[in-house]
Protein backbone atom coordinates (compact mmCIF):
# COMPACT_ATOMS: atom_id res chain seq x y z
CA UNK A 1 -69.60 -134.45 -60.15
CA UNK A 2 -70.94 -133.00 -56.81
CA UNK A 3 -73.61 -135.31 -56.46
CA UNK A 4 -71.15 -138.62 -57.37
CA UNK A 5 -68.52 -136.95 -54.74
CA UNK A 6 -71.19 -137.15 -52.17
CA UNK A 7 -72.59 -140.40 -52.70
CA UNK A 8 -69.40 -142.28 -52.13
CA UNK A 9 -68.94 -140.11 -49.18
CA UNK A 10 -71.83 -141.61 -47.96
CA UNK A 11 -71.14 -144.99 -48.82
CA UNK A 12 -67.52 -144.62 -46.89
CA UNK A 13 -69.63 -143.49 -44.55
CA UNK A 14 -71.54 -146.28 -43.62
CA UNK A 15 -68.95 -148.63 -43.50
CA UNK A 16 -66.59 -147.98 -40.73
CA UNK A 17 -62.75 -148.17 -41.50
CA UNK A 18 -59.68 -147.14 -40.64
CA UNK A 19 -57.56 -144.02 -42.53
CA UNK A 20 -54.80 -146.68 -44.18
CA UNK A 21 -58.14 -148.53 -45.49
CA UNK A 22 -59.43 -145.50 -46.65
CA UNK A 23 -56.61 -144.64 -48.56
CA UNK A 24 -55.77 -147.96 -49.87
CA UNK A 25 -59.64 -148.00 -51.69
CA UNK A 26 -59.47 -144.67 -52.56
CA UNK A 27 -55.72 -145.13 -55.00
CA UNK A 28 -56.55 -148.96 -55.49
CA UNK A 29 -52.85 -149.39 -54.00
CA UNK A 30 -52.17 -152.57 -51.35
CA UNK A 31 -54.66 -154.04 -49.15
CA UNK A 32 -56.34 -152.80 -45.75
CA UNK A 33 -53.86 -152.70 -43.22
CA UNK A 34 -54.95 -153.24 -39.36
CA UNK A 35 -56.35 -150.42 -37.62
CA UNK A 36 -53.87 -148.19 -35.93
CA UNK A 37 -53.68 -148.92 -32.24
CA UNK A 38 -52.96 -145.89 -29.96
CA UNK A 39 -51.37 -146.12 -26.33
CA UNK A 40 -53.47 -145.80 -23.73
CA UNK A 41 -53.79 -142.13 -22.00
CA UNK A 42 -51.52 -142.14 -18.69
CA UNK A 43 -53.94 -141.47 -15.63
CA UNK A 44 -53.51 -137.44 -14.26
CA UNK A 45 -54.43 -136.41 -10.80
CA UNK A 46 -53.67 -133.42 -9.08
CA UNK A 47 -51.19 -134.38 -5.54
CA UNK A 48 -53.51 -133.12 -2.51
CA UNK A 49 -52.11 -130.21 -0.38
CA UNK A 50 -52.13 -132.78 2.45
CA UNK A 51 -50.86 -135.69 0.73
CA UNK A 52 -47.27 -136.46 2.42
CA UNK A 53 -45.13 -139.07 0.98
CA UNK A 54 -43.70 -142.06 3.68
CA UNK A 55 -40.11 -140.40 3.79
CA UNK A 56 -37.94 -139.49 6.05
CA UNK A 57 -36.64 -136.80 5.22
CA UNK A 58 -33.06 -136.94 6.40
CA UNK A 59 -33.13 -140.49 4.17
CA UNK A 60 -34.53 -138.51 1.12
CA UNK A 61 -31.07 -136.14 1.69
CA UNK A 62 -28.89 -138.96 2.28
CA UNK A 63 -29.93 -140.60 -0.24
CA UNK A 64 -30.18 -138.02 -3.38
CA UNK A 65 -26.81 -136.83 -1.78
CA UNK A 66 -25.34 -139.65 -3.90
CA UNK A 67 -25.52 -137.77 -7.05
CA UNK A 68 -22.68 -135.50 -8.17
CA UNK A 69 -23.39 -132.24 -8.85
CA UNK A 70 -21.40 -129.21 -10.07
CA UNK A 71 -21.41 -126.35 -8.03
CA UNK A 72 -22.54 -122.52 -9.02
CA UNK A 73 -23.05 -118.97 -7.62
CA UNK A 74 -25.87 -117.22 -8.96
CA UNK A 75 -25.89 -113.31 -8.61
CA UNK A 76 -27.29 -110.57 -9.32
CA UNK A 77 -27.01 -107.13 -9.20
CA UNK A 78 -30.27 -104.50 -7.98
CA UNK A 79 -30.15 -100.89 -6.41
CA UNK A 80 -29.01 -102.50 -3.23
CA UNK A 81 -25.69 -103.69 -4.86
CA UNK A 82 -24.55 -107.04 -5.29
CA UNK A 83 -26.46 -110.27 -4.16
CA UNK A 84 -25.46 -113.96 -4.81
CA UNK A 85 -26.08 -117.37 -3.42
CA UNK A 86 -24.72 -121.11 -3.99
CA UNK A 87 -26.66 -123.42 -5.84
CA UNK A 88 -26.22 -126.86 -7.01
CA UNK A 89 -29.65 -127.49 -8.43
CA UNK A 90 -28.81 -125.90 -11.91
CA UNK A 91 -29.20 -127.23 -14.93
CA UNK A 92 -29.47 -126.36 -18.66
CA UNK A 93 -32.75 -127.13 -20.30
CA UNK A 94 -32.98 -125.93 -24.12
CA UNK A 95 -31.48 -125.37 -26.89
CA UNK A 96 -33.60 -123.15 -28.87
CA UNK A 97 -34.69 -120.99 -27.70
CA UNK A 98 -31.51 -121.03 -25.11
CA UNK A 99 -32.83 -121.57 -21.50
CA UNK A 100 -31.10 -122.81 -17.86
CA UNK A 101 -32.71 -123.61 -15.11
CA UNK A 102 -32.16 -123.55 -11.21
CA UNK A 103 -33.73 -123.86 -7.83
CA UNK A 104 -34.13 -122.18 -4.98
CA UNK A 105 -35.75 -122.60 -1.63
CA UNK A 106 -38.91 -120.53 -0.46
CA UNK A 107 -37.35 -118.78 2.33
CA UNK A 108 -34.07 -117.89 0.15
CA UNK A 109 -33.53 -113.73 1.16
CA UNK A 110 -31.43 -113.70 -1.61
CA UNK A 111 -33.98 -114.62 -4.43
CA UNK A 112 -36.49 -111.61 -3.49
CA UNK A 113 -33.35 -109.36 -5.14
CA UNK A 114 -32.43 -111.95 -8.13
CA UNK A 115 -36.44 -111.27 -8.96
CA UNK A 116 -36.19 -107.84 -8.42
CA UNK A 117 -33.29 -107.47 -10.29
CA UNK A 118 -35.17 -109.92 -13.33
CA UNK A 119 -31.38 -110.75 -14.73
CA UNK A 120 -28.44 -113.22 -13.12
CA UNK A 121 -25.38 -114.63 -13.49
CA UNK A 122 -24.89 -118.18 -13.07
CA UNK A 123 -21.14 -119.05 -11.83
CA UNK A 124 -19.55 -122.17 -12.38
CA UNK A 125 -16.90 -122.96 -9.87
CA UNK A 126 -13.68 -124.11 -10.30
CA UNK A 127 -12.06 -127.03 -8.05
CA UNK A 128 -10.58 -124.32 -6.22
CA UNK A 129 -13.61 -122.40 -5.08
CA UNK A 130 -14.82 -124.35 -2.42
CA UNK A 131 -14.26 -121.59 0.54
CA UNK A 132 -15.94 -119.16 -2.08
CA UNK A 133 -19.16 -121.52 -2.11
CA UNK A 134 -19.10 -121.57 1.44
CA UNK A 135 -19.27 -118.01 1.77
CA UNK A 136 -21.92 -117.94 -0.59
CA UNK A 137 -23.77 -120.49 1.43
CA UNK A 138 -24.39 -118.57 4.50
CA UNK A 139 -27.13 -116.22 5.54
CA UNK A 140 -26.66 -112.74 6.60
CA UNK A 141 -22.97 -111.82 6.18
CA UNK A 142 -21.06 -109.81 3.61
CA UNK A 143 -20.65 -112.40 1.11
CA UNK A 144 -18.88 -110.06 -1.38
CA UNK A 145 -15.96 -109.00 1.19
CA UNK A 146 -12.82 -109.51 -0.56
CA UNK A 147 -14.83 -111.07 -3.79
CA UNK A 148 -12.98 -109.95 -7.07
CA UNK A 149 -15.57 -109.63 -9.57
CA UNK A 150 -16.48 -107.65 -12.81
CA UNK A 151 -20.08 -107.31 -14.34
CA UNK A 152 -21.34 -109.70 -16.80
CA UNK A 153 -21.62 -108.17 -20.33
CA UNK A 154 -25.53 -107.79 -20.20
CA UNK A 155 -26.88 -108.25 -16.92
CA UNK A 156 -24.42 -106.02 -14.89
CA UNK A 157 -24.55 -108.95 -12.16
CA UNK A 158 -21.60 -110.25 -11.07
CA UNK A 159 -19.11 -112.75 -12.53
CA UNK A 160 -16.79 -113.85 -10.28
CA UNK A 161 -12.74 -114.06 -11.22
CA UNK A 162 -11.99 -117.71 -10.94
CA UNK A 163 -14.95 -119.27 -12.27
CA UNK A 164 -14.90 -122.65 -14.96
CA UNK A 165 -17.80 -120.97 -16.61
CA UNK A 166 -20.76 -118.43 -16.38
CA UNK A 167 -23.93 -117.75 -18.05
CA UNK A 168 -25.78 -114.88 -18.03
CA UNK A 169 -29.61 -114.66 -18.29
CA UNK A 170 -32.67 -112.91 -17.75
CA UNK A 171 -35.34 -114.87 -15.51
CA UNK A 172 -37.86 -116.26 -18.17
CA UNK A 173 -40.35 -118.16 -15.82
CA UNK A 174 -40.68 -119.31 -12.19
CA UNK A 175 -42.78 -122.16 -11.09
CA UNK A 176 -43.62 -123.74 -8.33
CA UNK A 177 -41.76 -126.89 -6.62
CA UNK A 178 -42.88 -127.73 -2.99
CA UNK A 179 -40.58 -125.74 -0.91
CA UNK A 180 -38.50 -124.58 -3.23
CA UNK A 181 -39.23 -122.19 -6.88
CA UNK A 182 -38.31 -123.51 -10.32
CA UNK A 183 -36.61 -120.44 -12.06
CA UNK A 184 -35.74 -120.68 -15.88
CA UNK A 185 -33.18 -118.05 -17.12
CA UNK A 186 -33.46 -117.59 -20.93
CA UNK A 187 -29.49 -116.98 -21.91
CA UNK A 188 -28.32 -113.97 -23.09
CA UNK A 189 -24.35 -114.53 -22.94
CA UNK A 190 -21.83 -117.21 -21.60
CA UNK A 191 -18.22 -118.08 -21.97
CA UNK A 192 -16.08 -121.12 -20.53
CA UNK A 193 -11.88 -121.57 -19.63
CA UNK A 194 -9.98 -123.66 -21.87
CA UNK A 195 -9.09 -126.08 -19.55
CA UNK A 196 -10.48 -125.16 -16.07
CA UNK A 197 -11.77 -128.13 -13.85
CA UNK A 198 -15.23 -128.31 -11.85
CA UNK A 199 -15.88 -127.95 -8.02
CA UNK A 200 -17.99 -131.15 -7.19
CA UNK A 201 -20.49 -131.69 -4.10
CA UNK A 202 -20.77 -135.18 -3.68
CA UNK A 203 -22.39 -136.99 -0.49
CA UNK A 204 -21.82 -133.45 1.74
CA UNK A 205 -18.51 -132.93 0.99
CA UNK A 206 -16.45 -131.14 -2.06
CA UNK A 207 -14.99 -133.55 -4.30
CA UNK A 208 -12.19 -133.33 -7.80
CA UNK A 209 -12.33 -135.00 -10.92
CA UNK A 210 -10.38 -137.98 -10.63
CA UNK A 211 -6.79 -137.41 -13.54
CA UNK A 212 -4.02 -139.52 -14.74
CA UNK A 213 -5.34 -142.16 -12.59
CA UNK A 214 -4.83 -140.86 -9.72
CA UNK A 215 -7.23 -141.19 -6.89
CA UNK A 216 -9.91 -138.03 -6.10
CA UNK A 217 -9.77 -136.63 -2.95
């Protein structure tokens, strides 16, 4: 049986054909369908250190400035007490296992502490927290003056009183992104209000959710 097994090996062998063939000769079931035709591979290439793009980039701002993000604090808390910044590049980014993501710039002071820390608290802000985000925004002062916060249930960092919503992660991965890092936060607890409404950054300014037709502001 052996020998037989590897004689019509051979004979398949010698005559080139494709897996559906194959199996269509080898159960006598339907006749050869056409080869299977895969997509081409997509060309990679590594972006030189050099390379710079033809942009201006006050028109790159301007222009990405058109999409409407939510706004959120991240903090955290490390033997230096509390830090925080405001952040609109978050996002959430899978669903098993449970991971967020967000970015901040290169030169951020804050971040050094966040890593330190390797847990945060990601704030969502309500339409009413748009002096809060702007304290949050700047570089240097006391941004917690006046702040009422509690800790979040496992990362100790903050979670500011007011918020829409608030997750709270450990730092899973950074990567690189240009001038700014790519930080994924792998969840470990969140919560949301019933019925509390977003702050929105829209073209440089705040903006509300437009309700009961009438018109944002």
């Amino acid at each position: 049986m052996a020998a037989t097994a590897v004689r019509y090996l051979r004979s398949v062998s010698a005559t080139p054909v494709n897996a559906a063939s194959a199996g269509a000769a080898a159960t006598g079931a339907g006749a050869p369908t056409a080869p299977y035709e895969a997509h081409p591979r997509p060309e990679l290439r590594a972006v030189r250190q050099d390379e710079r793009p033809p942009l201006d980039p006050g028109e790159f701002r301007r222009v990405l400035g058109h999409f409407a993000t939510g706004v959120t604090v991240v903090t955290a808390q490390d033997d230096d007490g509390p830090a925080g910044f405001a952040c609109q590049s978050f996002s959430s980014l899978s669903l098993d296992p449970p991971l967020i993501a967000f970015m901040v710039g290169r030169t951020s002071t804050t971040w050094p502490r966040i890593a330190r820390a390797g847990s945060f608290c990601v704030n969502v802000l309500g339409e009413e927290q748009g002096e809060l985000c702007r304290g949050f925004a700047v570089s240097g002062a006391d941004k917690f003056a006046g702040v009422t916060h509690r800790p979040a249930p496992v990362s100790g960092a903050p979670l500011l009183a007011g918020t829409t919503a608030w997750v709270d992660c450990a730092v899973h991965a950074v990567h690189t992104g240009g001038d700014h890092l790519i930080v994924v936060g792998r969840v470990t607890a969140l919560g949301a209000e019933a019925d509390g409404d977003p702050l929105v950054f829209h073209r440089g300014a705040f903006r509300r959710l437009e309700k009961d037709g009438a018109a944002p502001s």
